[in-house]
Protein backbone atom coordinates (compact mmCIF):
# COMPACT_ATOMS: atom_id res chain seq x y z
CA UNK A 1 -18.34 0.88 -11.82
CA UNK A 2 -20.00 4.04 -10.85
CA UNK A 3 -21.67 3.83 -13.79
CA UNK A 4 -24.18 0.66 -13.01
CA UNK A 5 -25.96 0.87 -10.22
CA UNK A 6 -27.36 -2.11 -10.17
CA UNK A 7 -24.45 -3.72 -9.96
CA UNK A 8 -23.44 -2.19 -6.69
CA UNK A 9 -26.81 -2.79 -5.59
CA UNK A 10 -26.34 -6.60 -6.29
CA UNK A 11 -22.68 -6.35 -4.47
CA UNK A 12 -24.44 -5.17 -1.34
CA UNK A 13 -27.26 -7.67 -1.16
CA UNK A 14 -25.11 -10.59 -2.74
CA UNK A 15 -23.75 -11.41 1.26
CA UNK A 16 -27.72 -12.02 2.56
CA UNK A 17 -28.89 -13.57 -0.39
CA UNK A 18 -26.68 -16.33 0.29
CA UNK A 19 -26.47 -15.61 3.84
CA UNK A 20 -30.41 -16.61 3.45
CA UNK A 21 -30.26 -19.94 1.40
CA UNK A 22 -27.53 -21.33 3.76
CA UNK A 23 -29.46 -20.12 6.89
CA UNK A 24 -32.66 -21.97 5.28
CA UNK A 25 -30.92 -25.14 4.32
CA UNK A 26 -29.58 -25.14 7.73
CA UNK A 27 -32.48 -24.54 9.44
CA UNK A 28 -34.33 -27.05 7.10
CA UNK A 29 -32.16 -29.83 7.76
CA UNK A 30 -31.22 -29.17 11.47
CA UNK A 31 -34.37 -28.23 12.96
CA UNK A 32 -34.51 -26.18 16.42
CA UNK A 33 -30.78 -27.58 16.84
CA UNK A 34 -30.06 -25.84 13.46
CA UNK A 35 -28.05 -22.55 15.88
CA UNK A 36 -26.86 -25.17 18.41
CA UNK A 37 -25.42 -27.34 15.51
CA UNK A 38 -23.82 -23.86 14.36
CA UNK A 39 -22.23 -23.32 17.70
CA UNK A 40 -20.89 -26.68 18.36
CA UNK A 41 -18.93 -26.48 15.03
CA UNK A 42 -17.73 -23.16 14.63
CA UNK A 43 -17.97 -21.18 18.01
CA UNK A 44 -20.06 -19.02 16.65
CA UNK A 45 -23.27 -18.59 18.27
CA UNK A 46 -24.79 -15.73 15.34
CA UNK A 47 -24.57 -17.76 12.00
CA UNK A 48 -26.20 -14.66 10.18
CA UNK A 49 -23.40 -12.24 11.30
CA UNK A 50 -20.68 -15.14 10.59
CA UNK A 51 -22.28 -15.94 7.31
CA UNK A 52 -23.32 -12.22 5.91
CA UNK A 53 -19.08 -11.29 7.37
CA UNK A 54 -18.02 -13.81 4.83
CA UNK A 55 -19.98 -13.38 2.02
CA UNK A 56 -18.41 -9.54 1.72
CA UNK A 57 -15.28 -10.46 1.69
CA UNK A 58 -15.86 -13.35 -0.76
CA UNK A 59 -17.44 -10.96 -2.90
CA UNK A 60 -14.73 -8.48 -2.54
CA UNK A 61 -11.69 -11.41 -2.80
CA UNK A 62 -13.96 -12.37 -6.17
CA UNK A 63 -14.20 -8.62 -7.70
CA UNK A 64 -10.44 -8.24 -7.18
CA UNK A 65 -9.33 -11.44 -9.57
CA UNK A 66 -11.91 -10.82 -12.06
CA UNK A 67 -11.53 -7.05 -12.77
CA UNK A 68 -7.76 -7.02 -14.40
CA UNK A 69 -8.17 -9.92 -15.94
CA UNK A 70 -11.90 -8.65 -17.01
CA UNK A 71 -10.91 -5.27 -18.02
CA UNK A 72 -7.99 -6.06 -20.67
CA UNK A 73 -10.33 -8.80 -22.07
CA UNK A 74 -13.32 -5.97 -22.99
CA UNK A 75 -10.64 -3.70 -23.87
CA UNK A 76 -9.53 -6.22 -26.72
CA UNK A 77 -13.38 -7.15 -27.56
CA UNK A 78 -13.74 -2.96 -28.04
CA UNK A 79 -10.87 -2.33 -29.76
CA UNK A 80 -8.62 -0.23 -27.03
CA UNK A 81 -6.63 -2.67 -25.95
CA UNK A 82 -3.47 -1.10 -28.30
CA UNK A 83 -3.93 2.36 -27.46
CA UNK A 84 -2.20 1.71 -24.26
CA UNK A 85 1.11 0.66 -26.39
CA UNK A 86 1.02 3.76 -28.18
CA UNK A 87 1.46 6.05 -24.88
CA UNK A 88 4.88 5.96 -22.36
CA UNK A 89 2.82 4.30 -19.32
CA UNK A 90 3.36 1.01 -18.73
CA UNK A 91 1.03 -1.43 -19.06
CA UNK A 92 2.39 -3.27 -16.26
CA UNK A 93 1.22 -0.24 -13.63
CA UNK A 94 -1.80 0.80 -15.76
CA UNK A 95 -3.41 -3.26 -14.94
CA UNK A 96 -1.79 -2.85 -11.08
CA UNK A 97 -2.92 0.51 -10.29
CA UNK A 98 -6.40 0.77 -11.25
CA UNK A 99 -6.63 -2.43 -8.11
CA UNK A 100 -6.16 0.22 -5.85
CA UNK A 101 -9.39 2.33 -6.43
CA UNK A 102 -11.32 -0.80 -6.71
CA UNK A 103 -9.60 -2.20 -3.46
CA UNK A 104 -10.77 0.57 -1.86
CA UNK A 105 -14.31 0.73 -3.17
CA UNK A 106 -14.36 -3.09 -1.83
CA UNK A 107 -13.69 -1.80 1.39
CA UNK A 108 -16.33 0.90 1.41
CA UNK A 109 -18.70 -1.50 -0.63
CA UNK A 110 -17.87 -3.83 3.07
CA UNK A 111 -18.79 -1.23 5.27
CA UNK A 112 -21.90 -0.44 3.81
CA UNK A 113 -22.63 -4.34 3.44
CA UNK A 114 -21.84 -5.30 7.45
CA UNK A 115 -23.30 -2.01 9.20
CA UNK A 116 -27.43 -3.24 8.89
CA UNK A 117 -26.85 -6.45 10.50
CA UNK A 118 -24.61 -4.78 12.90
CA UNK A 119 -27.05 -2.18 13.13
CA UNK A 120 -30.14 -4.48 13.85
CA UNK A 121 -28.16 -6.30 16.56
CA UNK A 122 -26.44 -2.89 18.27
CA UNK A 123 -23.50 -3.60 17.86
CA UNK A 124 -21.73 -1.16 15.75
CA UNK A 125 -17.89 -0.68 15.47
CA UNK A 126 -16.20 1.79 16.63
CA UNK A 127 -13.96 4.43 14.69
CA UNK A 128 -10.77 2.09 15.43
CA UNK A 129 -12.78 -1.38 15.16
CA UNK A 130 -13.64 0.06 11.75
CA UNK A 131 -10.02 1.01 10.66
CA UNK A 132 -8.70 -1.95 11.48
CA UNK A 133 -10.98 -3.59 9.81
CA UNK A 134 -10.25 -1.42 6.38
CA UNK A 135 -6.86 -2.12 6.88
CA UNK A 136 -6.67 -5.54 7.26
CA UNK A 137 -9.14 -5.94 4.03
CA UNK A 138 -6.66 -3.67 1.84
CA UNK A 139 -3.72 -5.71 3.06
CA UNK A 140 -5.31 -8.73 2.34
CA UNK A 141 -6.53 -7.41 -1.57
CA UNK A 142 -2.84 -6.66 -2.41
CA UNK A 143 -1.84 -10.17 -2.94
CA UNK A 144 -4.77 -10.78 -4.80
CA UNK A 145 -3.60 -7.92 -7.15
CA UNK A 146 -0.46 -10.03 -7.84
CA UNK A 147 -2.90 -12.91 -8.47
CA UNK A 148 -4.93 -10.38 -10.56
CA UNK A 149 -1.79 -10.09 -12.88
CA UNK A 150 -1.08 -13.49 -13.75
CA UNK A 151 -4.57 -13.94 -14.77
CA UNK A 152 -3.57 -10.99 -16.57
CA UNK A 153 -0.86 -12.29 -18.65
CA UNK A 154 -3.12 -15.55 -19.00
CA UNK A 155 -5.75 -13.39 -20.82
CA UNK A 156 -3.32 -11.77 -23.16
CA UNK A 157 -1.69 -15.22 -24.22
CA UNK A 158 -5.00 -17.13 -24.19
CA UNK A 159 -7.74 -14.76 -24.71
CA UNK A 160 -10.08 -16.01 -22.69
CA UNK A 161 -10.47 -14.90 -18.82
CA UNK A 162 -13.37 -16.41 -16.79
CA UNK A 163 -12.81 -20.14 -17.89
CA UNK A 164 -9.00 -19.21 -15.84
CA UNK A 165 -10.90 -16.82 -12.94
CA UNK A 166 -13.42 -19.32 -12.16
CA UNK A 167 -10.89 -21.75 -11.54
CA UNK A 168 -8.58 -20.13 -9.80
CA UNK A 169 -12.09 -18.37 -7.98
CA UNK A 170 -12.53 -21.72 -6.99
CA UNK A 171 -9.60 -22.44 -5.35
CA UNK A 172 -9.34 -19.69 -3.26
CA UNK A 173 -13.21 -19.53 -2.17
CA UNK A 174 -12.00 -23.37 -0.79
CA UNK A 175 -9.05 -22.25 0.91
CA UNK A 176 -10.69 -19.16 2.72
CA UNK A 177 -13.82 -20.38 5.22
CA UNK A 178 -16.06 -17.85 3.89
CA UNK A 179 -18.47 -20.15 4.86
CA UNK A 180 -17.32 -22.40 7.23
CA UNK A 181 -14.38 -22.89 9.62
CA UNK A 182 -11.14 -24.18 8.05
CA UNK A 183 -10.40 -26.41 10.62
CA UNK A 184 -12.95 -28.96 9.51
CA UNK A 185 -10.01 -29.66 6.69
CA UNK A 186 -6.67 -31.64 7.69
CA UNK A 187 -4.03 -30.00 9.24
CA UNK A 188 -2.30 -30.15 5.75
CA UNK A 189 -4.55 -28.10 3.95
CA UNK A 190 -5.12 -25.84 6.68
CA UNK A 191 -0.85 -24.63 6.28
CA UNK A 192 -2.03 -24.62 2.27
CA UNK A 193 -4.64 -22.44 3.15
CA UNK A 194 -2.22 -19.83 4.75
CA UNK A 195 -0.92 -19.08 1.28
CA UNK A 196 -4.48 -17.58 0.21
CA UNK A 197 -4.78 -13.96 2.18
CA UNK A 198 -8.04 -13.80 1.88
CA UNK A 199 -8.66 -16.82 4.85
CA UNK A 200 -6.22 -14.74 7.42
CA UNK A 201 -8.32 -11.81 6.62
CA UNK A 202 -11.85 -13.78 7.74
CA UNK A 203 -10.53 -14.69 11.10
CA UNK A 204 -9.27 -11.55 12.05
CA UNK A 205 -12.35 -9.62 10.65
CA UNK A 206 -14.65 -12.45 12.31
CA UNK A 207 -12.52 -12.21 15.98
CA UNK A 208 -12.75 -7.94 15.61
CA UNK A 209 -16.65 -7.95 14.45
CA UNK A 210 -17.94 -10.86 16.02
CA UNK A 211 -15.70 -10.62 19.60
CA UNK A 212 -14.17 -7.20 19.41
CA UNK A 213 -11.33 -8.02 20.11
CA UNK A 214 -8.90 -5.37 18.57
CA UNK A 215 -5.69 -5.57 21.12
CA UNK A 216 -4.74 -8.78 20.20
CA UNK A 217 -2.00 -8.96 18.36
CA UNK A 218 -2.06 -9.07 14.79
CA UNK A 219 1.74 -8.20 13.40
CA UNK A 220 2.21 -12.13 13.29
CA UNK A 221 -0.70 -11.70 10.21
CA UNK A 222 0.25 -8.49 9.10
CA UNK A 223 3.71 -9.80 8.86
CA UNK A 224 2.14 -12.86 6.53
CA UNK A 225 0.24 -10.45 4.17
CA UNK A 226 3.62 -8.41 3.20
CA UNK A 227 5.40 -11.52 2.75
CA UNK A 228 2.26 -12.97 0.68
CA UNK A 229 2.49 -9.53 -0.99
CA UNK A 230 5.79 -9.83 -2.17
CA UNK A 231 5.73 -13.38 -3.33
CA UNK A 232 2.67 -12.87 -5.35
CA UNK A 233 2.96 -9.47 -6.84
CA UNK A 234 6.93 -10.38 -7.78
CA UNK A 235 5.28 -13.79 -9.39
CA UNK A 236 2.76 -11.59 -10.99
CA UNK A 237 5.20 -8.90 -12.59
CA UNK A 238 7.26 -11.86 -13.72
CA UNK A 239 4.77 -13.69 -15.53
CA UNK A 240 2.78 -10.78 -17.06
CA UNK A 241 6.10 -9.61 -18.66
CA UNK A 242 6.92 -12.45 -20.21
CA UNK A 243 4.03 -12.86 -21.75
CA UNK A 244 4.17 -9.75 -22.57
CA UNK A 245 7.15 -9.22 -23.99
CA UNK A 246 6.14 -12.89 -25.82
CA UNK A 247 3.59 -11.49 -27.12
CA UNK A 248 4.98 -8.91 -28.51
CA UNK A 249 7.44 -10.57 -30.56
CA UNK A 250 4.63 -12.97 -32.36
CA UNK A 251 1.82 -10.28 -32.16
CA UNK A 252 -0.21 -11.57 -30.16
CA UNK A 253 -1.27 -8.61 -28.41
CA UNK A 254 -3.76 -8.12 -31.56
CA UNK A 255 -5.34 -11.39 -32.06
CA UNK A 256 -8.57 -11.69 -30.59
């Protein structure tokens, strides 16, 4: 990643691009009562800050599911995809592990994203606003990582990745309110939507930025994204080996 600039350049902006053509549709359609509009049906009186907040973590939720998937894909397209058979790793922690440099690179990409607008209002976090906020973005990447290996396993059996990450993209960016407050959906989906981390992660990152409001309680959430965790990575390390280990067998692993 460190390697293409312009693709962390894009990252950064990505969140006020689109923060911009939802603001200007708004504002298009809705007139003067475009921010009153915004208020009545989300609570929120900045829609900037609430839309800019969820476009980073979109972006980061979105980086997360496409990089494992992404990188064994290229690896078989260059020709290195083998190489990892012939050393004693397993592949299993080589595809987990390298989520955790990228998780954390999401969560500096985040700061850097949020601070301007924060910055232009005055409103900067403090030290322990700002770790809070870093760890409830990590905890909320590491059931994406579980996520991240089924698409694995998906790639090796099917060779194809983005038709399966745009879909399952899809879902999530749904389930999540990146954009918009869940509770516009029935009560129904909004339990469903407790299964994707990611739209936990919004509220409590919206209630610390947006009302700084770090002594609430969040164990009840933090709680949710261990047990999330668990589900997902254990689903994750069960379905990767079996495909795997299928794959193996009928040798798969080198057809492109």
């Amino acid at each position: 990643m460190s390697r293409y600039i312009g693709n962390w350049i894009m990252i950064i902006t990505l969140p006020y691009m689109l923060a911009g053509i939802f603001l200007g549709v708004g504002y298009a359609v809705g007139g003067k009562n475009a921010s009153i509009n915004f208020y009545k049906n989300t609570g929120i009186s900045d829609p900037a800050l609430y839309s800019i907040l969820g476009g980073a973590i979109m972006i980061a939720t979105m980086i997360i599911l496409e990089n494992t998937g992404g990188y064994i894909r290229e690896e078989q397209l260059i020709g290195t995809f083998e190489l990892h058979y012939l050393t004693p790793n397993s592949t299993l922690q080589i595809w987990f592990f390298h989520i955790l440099p990228i998780a954390t690179i999401m969560i500096g990409i985040f700061s850097i994203t949020i601070t301007p607008i924060l910055l232009f209002k005055g409103n900067l976090l403090s030290f322990s606003e700002w770790l809070i906020a870093a760890t409830v973005i990590f905890l909320s990447l590491m059931p994406l990582a579980g996520i991240g290996l089924v698409i694995a396993a998906l790639t090796v059996r099917f060779k194809e990745v983005w038709a399966i990450v745009n879909v399952i993209n899809s879902v999530i960016t749904l389930l999540s309110g990146f954009y918009y407050p869940l509770e516009i959906f029935p009560e129904m989906v909004q339990t469903i939507a407790l299964l994707v981390p990611s739209s936990t992660a919004v509220k409590i990152l919206r209630t610390i930025i947006q009302h700084r409001y770090t002594s609430l309680n969040f164990g009840p959430q933090i709680i949710l994204f261990l047990v999330l965790s668990m589900i997902y990575l254990s689903s994750g390390y069960i379905t990767y080996k079996r495909w795997e280990n299928a794959a193996r067998k009928n040798g798969e692993l080198s057809k492109y």
